[in-house]
Protein backbone atom coordinates (compact mmCIF):
# COMPACT_ATOMS: atom_id res chain seq x y z
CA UNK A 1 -29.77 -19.85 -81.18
CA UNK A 2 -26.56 -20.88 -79.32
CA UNK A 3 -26.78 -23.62 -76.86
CA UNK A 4 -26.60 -22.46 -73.04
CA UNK A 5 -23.24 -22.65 -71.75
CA UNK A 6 -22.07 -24.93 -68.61
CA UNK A 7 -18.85 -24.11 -67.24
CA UNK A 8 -16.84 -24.68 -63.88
CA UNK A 9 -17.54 -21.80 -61.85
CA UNK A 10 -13.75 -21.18 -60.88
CA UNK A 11 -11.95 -21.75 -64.59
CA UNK A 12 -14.57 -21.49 -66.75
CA UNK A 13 -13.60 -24.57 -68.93
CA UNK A 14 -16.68 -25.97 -70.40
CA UNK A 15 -18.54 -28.96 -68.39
CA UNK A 16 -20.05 -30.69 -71.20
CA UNK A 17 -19.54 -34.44 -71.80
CA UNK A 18 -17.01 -34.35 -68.51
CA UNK A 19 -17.14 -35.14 -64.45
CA UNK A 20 -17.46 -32.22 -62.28
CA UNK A 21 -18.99 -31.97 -58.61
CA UNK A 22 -21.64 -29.56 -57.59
CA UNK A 23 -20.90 -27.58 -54.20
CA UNK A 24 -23.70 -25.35 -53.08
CA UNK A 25 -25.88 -25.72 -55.78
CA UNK A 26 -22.38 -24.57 -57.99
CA UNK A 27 -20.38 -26.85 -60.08
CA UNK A 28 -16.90 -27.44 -60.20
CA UNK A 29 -13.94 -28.95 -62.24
CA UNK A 30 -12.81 -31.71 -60.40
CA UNK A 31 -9.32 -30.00 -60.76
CA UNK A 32 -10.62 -26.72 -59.57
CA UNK A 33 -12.58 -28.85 -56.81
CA UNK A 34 -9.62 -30.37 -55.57
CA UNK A 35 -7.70 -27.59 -55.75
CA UNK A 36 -10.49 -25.39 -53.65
CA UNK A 37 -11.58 -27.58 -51.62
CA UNK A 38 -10.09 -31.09 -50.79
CA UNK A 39 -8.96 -32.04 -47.94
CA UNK A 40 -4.98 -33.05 -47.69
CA UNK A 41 -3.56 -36.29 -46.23
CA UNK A 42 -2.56 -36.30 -42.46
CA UNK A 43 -0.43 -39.09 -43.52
CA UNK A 44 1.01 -37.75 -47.21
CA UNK A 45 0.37 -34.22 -47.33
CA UNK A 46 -1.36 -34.66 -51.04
CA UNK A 47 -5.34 -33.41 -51.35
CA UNK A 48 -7.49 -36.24 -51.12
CA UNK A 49 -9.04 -36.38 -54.87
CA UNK A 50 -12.62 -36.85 -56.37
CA UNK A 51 -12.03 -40.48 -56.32
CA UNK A 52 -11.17 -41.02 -53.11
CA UNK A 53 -12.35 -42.36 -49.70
CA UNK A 54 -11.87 -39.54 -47.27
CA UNK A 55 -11.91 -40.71 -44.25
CA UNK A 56 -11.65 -38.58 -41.33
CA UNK A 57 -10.98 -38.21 -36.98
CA UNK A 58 -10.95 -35.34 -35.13
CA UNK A 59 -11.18 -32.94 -38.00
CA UNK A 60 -8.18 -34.86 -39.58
CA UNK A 61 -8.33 -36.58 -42.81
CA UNK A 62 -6.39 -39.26 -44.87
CA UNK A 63 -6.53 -41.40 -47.76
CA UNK A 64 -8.34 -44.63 -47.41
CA UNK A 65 -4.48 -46.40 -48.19
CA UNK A 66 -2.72 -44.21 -45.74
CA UNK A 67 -5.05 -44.73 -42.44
CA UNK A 68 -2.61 -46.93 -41.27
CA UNK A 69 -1.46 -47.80 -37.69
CA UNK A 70 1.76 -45.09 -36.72
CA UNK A 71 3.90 -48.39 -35.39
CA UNK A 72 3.16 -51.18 -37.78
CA UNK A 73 1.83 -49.41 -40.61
CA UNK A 74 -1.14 -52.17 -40.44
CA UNK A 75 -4.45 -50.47 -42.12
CA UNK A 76 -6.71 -49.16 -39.63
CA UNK A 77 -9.93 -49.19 -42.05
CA UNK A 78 -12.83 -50.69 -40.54
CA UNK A 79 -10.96 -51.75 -37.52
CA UNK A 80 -10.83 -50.67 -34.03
CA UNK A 81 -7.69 -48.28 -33.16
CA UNK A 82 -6.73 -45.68 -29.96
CA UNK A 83 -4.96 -42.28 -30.47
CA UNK A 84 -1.73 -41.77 -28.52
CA UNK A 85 -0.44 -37.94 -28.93
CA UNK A 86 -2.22 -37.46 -32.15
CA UNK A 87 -0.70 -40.77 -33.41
CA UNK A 88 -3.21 -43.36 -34.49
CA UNK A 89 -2.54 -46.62 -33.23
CA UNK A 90 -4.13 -50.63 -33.88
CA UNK A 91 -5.33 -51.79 -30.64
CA UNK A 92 -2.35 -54.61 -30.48
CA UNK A 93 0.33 -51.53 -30.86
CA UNK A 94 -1.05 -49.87 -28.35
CA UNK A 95 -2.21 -52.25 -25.73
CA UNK A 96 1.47 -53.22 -25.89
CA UNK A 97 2.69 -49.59 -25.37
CA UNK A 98 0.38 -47.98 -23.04
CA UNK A 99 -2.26 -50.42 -21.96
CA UNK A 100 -2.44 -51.29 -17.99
CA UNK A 101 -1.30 -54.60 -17.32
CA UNK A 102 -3.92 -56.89 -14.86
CA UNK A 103 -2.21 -57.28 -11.55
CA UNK A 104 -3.48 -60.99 -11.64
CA UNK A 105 -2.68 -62.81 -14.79
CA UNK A 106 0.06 -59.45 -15.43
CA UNK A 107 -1.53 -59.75 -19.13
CA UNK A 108 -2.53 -56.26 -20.85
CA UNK A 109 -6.00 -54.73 -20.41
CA UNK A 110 -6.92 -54.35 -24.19
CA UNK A 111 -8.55 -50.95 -24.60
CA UNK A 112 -11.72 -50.73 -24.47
CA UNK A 113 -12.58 -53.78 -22.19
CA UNK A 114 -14.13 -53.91 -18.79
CA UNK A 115 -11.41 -53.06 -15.79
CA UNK A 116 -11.32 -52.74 -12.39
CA UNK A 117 -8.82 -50.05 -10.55
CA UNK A 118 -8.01 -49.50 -7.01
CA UNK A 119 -5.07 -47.94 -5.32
CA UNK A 120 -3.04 -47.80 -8.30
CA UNK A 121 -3.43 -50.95 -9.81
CA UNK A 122 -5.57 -52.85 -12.59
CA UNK A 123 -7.60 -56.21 -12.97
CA UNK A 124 -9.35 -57.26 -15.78
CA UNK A 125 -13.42 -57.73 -14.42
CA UNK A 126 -13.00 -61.24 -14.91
CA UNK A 127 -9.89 -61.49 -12.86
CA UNK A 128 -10.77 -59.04 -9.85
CA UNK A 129 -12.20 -61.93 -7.33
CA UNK A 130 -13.14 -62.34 -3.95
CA UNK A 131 -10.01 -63.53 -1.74
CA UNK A 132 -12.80 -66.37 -0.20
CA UNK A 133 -15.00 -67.27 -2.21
CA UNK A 134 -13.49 -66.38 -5.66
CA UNK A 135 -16.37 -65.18 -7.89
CA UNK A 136 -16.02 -61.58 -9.35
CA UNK A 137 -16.40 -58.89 -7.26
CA UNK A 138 -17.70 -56.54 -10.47
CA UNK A 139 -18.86 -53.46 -9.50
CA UNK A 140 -20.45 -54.70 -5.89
CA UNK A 141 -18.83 -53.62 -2.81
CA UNK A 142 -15.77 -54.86 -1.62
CA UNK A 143 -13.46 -54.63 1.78
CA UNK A 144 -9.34 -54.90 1.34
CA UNK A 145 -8.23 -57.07 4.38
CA UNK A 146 -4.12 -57.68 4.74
CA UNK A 147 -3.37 -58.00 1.03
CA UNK A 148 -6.40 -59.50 -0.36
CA UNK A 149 -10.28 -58.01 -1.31
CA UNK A 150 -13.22 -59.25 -0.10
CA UNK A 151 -17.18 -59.03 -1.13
CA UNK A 152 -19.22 -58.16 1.76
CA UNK A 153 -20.90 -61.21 2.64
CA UNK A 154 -17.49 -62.92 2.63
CA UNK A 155 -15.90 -60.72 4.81
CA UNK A 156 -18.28 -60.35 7.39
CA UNK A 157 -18.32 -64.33 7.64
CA UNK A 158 -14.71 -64.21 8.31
CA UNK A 159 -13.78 -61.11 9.99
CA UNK A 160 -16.32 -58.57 10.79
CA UNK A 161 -17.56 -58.78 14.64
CA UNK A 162 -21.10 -59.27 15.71
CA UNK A 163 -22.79 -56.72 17.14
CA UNK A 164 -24.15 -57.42 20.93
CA UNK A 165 -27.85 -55.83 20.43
CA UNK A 166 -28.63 -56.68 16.75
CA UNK A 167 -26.48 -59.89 15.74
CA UNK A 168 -25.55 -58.23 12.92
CA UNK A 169 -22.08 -58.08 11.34
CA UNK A 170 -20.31 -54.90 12.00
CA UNK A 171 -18.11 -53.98 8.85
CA UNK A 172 -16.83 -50.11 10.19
CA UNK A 173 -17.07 -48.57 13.22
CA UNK A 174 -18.86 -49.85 15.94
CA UNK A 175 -18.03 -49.38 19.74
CA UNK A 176 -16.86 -51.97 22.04
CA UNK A 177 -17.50 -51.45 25.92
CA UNK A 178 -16.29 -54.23 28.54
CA UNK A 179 -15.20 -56.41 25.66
CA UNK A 180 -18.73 -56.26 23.67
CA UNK A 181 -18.95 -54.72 20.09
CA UNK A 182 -21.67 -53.08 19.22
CA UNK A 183 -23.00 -51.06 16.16
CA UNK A 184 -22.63 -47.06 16.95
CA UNK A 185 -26.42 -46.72 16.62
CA UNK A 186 -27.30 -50.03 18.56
CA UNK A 187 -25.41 -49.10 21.46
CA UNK A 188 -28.23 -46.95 23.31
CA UNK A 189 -29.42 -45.64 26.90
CA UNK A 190 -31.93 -48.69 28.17
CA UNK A 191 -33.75 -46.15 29.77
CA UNK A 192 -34.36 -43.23 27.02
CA UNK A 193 -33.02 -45.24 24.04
CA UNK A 194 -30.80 -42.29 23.08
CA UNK A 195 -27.42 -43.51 21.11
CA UNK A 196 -24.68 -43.14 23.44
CA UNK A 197 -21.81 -43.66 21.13
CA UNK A 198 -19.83 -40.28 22.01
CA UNK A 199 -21.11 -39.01 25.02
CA UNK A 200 -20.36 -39.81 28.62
CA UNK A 201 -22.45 -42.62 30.32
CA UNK A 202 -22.03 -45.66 33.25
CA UNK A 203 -23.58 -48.52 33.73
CA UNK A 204 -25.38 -50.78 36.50
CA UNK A 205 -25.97 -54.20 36.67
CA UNK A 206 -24.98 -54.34 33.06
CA UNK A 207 -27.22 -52.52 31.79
CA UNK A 208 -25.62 -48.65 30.09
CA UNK A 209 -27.11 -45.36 30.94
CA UNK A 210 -27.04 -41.65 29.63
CA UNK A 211 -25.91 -39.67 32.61
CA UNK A 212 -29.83 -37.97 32.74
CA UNK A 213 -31.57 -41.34 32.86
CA UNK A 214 -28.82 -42.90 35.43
CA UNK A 215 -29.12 -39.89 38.02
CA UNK A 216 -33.19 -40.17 37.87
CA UNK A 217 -33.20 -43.60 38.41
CA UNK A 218 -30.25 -44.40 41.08
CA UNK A 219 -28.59 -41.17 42.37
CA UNK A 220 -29.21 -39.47 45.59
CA UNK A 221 -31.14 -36.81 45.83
CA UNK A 222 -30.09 -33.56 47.78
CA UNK A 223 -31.84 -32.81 50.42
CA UNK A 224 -31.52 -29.19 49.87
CA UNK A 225 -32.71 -28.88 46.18
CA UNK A 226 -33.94 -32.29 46.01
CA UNK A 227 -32.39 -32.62 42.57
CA UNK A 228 -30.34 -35.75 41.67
CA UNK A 229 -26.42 -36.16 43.24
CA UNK A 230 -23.93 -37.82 40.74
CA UNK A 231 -20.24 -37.96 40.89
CA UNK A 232 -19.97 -38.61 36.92
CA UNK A 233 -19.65 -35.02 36.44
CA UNK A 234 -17.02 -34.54 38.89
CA UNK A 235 -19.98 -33.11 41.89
CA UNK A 236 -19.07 -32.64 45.36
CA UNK A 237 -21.62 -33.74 47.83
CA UNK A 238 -21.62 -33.87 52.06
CA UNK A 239 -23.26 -36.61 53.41
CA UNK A 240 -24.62 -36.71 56.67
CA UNK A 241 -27.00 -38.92 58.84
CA UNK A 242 -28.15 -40.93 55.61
CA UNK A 243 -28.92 -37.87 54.20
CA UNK A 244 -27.12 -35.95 51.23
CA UNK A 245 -26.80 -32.42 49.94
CA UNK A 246 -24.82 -30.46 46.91
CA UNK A 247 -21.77 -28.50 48.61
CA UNK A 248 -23.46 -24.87 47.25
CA UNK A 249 -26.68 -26.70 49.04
CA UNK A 250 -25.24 -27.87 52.77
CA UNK A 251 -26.22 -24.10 54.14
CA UNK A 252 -27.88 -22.94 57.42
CA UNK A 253 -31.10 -23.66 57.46
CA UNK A 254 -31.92 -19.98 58.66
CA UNK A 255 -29.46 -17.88 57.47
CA UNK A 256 -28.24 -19.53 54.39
CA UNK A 257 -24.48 -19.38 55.69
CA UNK A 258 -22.44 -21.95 53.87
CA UNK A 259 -21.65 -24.68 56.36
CA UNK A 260 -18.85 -26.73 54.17
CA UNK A 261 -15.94 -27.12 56.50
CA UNK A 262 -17.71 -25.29 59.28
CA UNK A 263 -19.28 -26.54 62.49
CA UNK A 264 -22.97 -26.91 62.70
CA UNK A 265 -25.85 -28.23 64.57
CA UNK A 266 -28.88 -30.00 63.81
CA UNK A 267 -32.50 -29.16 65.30
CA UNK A 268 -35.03 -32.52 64.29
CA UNK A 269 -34.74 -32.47 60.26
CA UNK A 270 -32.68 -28.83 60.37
CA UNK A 271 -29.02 -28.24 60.09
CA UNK A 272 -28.35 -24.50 61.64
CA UNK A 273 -24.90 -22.96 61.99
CA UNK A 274 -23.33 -23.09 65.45
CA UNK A 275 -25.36 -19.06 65.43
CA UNK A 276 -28.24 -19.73 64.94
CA UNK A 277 -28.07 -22.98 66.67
CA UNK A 278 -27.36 -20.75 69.90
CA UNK A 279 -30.57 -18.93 69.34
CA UNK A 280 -32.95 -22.02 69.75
């Protein structure tokens, strides 16, 4: 009996006593292997053999002795590198091509590290500081004042106004009325607490007032509709005798005649039109 043949699938050259590779449960030359199936060289163009590293990025491959930095031609093995426009760069190379540079120590932000941006420019972490107190502003909350940044607490020591109700600092917004500041929802109605901060409202004896809360407490009342008489909104009124009325109210008490810039007459509480004055 004849022993049972192993050949490479593709040529057919016997396997016996030599290397091959199996692929797929199918075994190979390693000439017809390469030939099939290697990978080629980003960097030299030549199929990466049997014996070889392959190392790969991207769906890119190279020889373990030509992944090599694109500027210095340093190896890039085992080391940390960036990829500029398909080129593969050492983190040195780089940093010194494209890297930001901190806007405080104007040294490069190596890639990869911890950086701050705003408006433009770069810090490293480290480097970003409070204009006052100096520690590291990080990823908290910060205000820009004139040319320098400031964490909250800071800035509200130095700048931010207090408000008049709560005695708290106000950092944006706020509303100021006669020379007070006060936080937009802290500055309220004293009678119906509503925030005030946008609509119209006065004031007496210090004390500020929604125009509702104002009329009920201090306006006149109209002695023809008894509701309240303010001037805020622009309202006419006649006033007479102590007593007050709407314009569309000062009408004849009998015939309901309008009596603004007309004559009339009075009978006890009653104001009549010169008519029906007559008639009594």
């Amino acid at each position: 009996m004849s022993a049972e043949r192993f050949d490479c699938h593709y040529c057919k050259t016997s396997l016996l006593g030599k290397q091959y590779i199996l692929r797929e449960e199918t075994q190979y030359c390693t000439k017809c292997y390469e030939n099939l199936f290697a990978n080629c060289c980003e960097d030299c163009g030549k199929p990466i053999g049997c014996n070889c590293k392959d190392l790969s990025y991207k769906d890119r491959h190279w020889h373990e002795q030509c992944f090599r930095c694109a500027q210095c031609n340093k190896a890039l093995v085992e080391k940390p590198f960036a990829a500029k426009d398909e080129l593969l760069l050492c983190t040195d190379c780089y940093s010194q091509e494209y890297s930001s540079k901190c806007f405080t120590c104007k040294k490069t932000i190596m890639p990869g590290s911890r950086k701050m941006e705003y408006k433009g420019n770069s810090w490293h972490e480290t480097c970003f500081l409070c204009h006052r107190c100096q520690q590291p502003i990080g990823t908290k909350s910060f205000i820009p004042k004139d040319n320098g940044y400031f964490c909250v607490p800071c800035f509200e020591r130095q700048f931010a106004y207090q408000c008049n109700s709560c005695k708290k600092a106000i950092t944006t917004g706020g509303v100021t009325y006669h020379d007070k500041p006060w936080h937009r929802e802290c500055f309220l109605c004293t009678g119906c607490k509503k925030q005030l901060a946008g609509q119209r409202f006065t004031s007496r004896d210090e004390f500020s007032y929604c125009l509702d809360c104002f009329s009920s407490l201090y306006a006149k009342k109209c002695v023809g509709c008894t509701k309240p008489i303010t001037s805020l909104a622009g309202v006419k009124y006649i006033s007479f005798e102590e007593r007050q009325w709407h314009t569309e109210c000062f009408t004849c008490m009998k015939c309901s005649v309008s009596l603004v810039g007309r004559g009339f007459l009075t009978h006890r509480d009653d104001i009549l039109c010169t008519d029906c004055g007559r008639e009594k």
